[in-house]
N, C-alpha and C. Protein backbone atom coordinates (compact mmCIF):
# COMPACT_ATOMS: atom_id res chain seq x y z
N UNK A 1 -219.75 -66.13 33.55
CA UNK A 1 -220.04 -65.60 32.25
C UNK A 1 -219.30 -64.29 32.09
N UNK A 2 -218.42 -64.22 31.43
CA UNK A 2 -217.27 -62.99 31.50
C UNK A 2 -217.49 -61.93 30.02
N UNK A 3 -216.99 -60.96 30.69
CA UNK A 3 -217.06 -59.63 29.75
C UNK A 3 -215.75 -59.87 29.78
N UNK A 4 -215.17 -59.47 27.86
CA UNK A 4 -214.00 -59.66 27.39
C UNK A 4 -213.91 -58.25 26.75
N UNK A 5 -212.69 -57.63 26.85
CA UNK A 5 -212.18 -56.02 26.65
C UNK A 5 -211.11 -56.66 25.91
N UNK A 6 -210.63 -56.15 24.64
CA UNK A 6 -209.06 -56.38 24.11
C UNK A 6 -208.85 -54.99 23.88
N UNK A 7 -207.47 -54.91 24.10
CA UNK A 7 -206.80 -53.57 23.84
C UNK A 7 -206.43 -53.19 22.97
N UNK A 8 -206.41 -52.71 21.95
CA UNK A 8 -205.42 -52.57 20.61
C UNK A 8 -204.75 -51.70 20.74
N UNK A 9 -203.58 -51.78 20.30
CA UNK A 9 -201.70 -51.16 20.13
C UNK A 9 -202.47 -49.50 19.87
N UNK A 10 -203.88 -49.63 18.84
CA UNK A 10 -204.04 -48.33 18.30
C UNK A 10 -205.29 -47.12 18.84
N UNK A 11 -204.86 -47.95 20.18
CA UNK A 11 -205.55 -47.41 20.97
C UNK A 11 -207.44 -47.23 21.01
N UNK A 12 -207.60 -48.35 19.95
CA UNK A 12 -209.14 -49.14 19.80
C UNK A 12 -209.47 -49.90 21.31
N UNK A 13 -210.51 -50.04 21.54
CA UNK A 13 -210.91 -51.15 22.79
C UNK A 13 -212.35 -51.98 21.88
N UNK A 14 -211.66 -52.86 21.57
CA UNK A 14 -213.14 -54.24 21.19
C UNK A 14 -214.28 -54.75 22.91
N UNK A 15 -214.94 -54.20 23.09
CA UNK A 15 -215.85 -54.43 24.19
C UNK A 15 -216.19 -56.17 23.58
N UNK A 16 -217.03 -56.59 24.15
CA UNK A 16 -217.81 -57.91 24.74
C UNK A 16 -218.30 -58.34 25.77
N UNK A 17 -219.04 -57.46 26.23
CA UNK A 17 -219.94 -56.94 27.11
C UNK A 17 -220.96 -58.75 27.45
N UNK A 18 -220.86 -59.22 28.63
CA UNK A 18 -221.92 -60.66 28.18
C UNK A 18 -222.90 -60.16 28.84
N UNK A 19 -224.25 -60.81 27.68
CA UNK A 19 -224.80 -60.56 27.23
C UNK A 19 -226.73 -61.53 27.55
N UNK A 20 -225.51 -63.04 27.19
CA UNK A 20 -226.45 -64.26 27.56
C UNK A 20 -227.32 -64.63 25.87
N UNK A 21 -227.54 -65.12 25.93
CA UNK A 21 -228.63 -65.79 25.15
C UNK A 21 -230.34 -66.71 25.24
N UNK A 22 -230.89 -66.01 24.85
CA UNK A 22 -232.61 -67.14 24.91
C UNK A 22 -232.18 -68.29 24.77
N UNK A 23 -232.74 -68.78 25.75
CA UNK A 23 -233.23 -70.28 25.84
C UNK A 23 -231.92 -71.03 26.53
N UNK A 24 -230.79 -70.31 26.83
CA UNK A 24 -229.60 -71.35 27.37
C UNK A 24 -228.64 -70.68 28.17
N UNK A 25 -227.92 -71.37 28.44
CA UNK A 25 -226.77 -70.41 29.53
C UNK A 25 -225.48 -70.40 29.05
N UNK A 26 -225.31 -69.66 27.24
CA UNK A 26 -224.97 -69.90 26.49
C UNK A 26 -224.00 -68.30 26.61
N UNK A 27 -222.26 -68.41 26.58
CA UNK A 27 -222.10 -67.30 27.26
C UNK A 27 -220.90 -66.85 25.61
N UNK A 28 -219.64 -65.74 25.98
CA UNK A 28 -218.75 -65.53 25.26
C UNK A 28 -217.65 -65.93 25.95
N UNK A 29 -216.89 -66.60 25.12
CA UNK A 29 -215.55 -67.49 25.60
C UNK A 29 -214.39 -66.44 24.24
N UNK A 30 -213.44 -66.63 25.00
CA UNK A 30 -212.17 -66.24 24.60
C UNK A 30 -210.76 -67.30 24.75
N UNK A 31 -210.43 -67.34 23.61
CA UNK A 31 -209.38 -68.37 23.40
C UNK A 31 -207.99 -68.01 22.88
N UNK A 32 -206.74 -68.44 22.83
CA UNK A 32 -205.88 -68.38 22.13
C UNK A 32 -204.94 -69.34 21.19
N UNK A 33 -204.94 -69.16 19.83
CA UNK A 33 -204.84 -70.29 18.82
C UNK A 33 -203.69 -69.54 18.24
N UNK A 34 -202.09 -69.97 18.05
CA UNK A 34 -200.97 -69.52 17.61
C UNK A 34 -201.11 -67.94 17.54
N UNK A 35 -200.95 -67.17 16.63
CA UNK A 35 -200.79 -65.89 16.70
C UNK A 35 -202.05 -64.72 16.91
N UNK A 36 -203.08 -65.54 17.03
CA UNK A 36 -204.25 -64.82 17.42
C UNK A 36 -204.98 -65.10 18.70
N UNK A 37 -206.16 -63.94 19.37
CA UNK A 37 -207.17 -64.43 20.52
C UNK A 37 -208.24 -63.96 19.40
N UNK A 38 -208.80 -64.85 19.99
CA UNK A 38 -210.38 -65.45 19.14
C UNK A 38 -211.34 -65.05 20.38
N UNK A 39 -212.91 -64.88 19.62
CA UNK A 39 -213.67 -64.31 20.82
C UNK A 39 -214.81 -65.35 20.16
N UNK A 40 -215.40 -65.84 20.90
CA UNK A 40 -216.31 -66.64 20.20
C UNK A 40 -217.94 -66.34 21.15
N UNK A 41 -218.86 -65.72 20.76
CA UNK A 41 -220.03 -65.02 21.08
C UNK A 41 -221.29 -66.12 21.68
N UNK A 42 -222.33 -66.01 21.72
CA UNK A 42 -223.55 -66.59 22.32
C UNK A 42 -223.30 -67.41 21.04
N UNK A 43 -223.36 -67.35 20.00
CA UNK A 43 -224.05 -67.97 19.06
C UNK A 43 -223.84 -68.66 17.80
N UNK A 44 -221.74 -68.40 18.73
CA UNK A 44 -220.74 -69.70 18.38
C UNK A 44 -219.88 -68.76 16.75
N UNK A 45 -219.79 -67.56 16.89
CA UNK A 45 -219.17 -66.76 15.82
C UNK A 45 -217.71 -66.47 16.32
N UNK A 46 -217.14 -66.86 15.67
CA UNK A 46 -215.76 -66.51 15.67
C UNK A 46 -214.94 -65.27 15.50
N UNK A 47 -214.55 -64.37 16.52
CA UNK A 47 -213.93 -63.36 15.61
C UNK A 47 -212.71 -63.69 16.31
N UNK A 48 -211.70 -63.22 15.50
CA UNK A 48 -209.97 -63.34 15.53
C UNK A 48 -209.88 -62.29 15.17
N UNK A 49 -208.78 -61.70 16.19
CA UNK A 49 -207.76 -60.71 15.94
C UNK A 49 -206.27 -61.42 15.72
N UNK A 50 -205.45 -60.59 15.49
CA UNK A 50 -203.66 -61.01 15.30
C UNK A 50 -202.99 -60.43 16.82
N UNK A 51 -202.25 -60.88 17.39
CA UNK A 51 -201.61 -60.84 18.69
C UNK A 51 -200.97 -59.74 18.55
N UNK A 52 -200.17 -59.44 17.29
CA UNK A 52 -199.39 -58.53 17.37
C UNK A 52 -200.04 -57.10 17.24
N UNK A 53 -201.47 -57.03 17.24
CA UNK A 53 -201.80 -55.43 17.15
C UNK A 53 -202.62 -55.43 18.30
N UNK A 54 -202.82 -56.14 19.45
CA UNK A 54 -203.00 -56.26 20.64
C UNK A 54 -201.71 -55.86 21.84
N UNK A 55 -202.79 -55.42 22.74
CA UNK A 55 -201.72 -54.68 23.49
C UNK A 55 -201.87 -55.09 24.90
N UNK A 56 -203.42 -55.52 24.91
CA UNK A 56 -204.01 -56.18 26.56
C UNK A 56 -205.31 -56.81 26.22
N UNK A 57 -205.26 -57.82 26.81
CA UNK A 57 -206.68 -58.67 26.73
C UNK A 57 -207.23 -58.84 28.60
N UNK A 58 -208.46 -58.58 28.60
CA UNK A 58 -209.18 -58.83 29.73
C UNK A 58 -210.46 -59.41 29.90
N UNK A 59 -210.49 -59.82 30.94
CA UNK A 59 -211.53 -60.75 30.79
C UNK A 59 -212.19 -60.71 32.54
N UNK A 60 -213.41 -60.69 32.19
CA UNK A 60 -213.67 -60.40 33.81
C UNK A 60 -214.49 -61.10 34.00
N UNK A 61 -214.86 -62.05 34.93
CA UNK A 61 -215.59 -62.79 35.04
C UNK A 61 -217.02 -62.15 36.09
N UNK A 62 -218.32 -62.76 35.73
CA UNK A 62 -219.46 -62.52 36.63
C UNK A 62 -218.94 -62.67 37.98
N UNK A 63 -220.08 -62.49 38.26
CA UNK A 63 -220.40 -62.95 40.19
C UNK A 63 -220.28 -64.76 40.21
N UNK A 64 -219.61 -65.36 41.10
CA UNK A 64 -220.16 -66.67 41.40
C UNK A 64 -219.28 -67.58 40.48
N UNK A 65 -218.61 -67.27 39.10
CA UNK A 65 -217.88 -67.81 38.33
C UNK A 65 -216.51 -67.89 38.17
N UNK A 66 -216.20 -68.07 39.46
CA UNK A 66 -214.51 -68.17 39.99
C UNK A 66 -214.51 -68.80 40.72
């Protein structure tokens, strides 16, 4: 279950800290779809950024999930 950090060019950091959800083992996933990474939360919300105002994406996974 991974904590996702993106970097922005403007020197912003978007946290995504996981978190978990009631009732499931329901986590935040991070994807990449043509010119954007997408962060998609416990509870299946989509946010997209644009690649090009990104500067580093990270992703760290829990204990046990590697």
């Amino acid at each position: 279950m991974p904590s996702i950090k993106i970097y922005m060019k403007d020197g912003t950091i978007k946290n995504f800290p996981h978190e978990g959800r009631p009732g499931g083992s329901y986590t935040k996933l991070v994807y990449y779809q043509g010119n954007f990474v997408i962060v998609k939360d416990e509870y299946g919300i989509d946010i997209a950024y644009p690649s090009q105002d990104i500067k580093r994406v990270e992703v760290t996974p829990s204990r046990g999930s590697f």
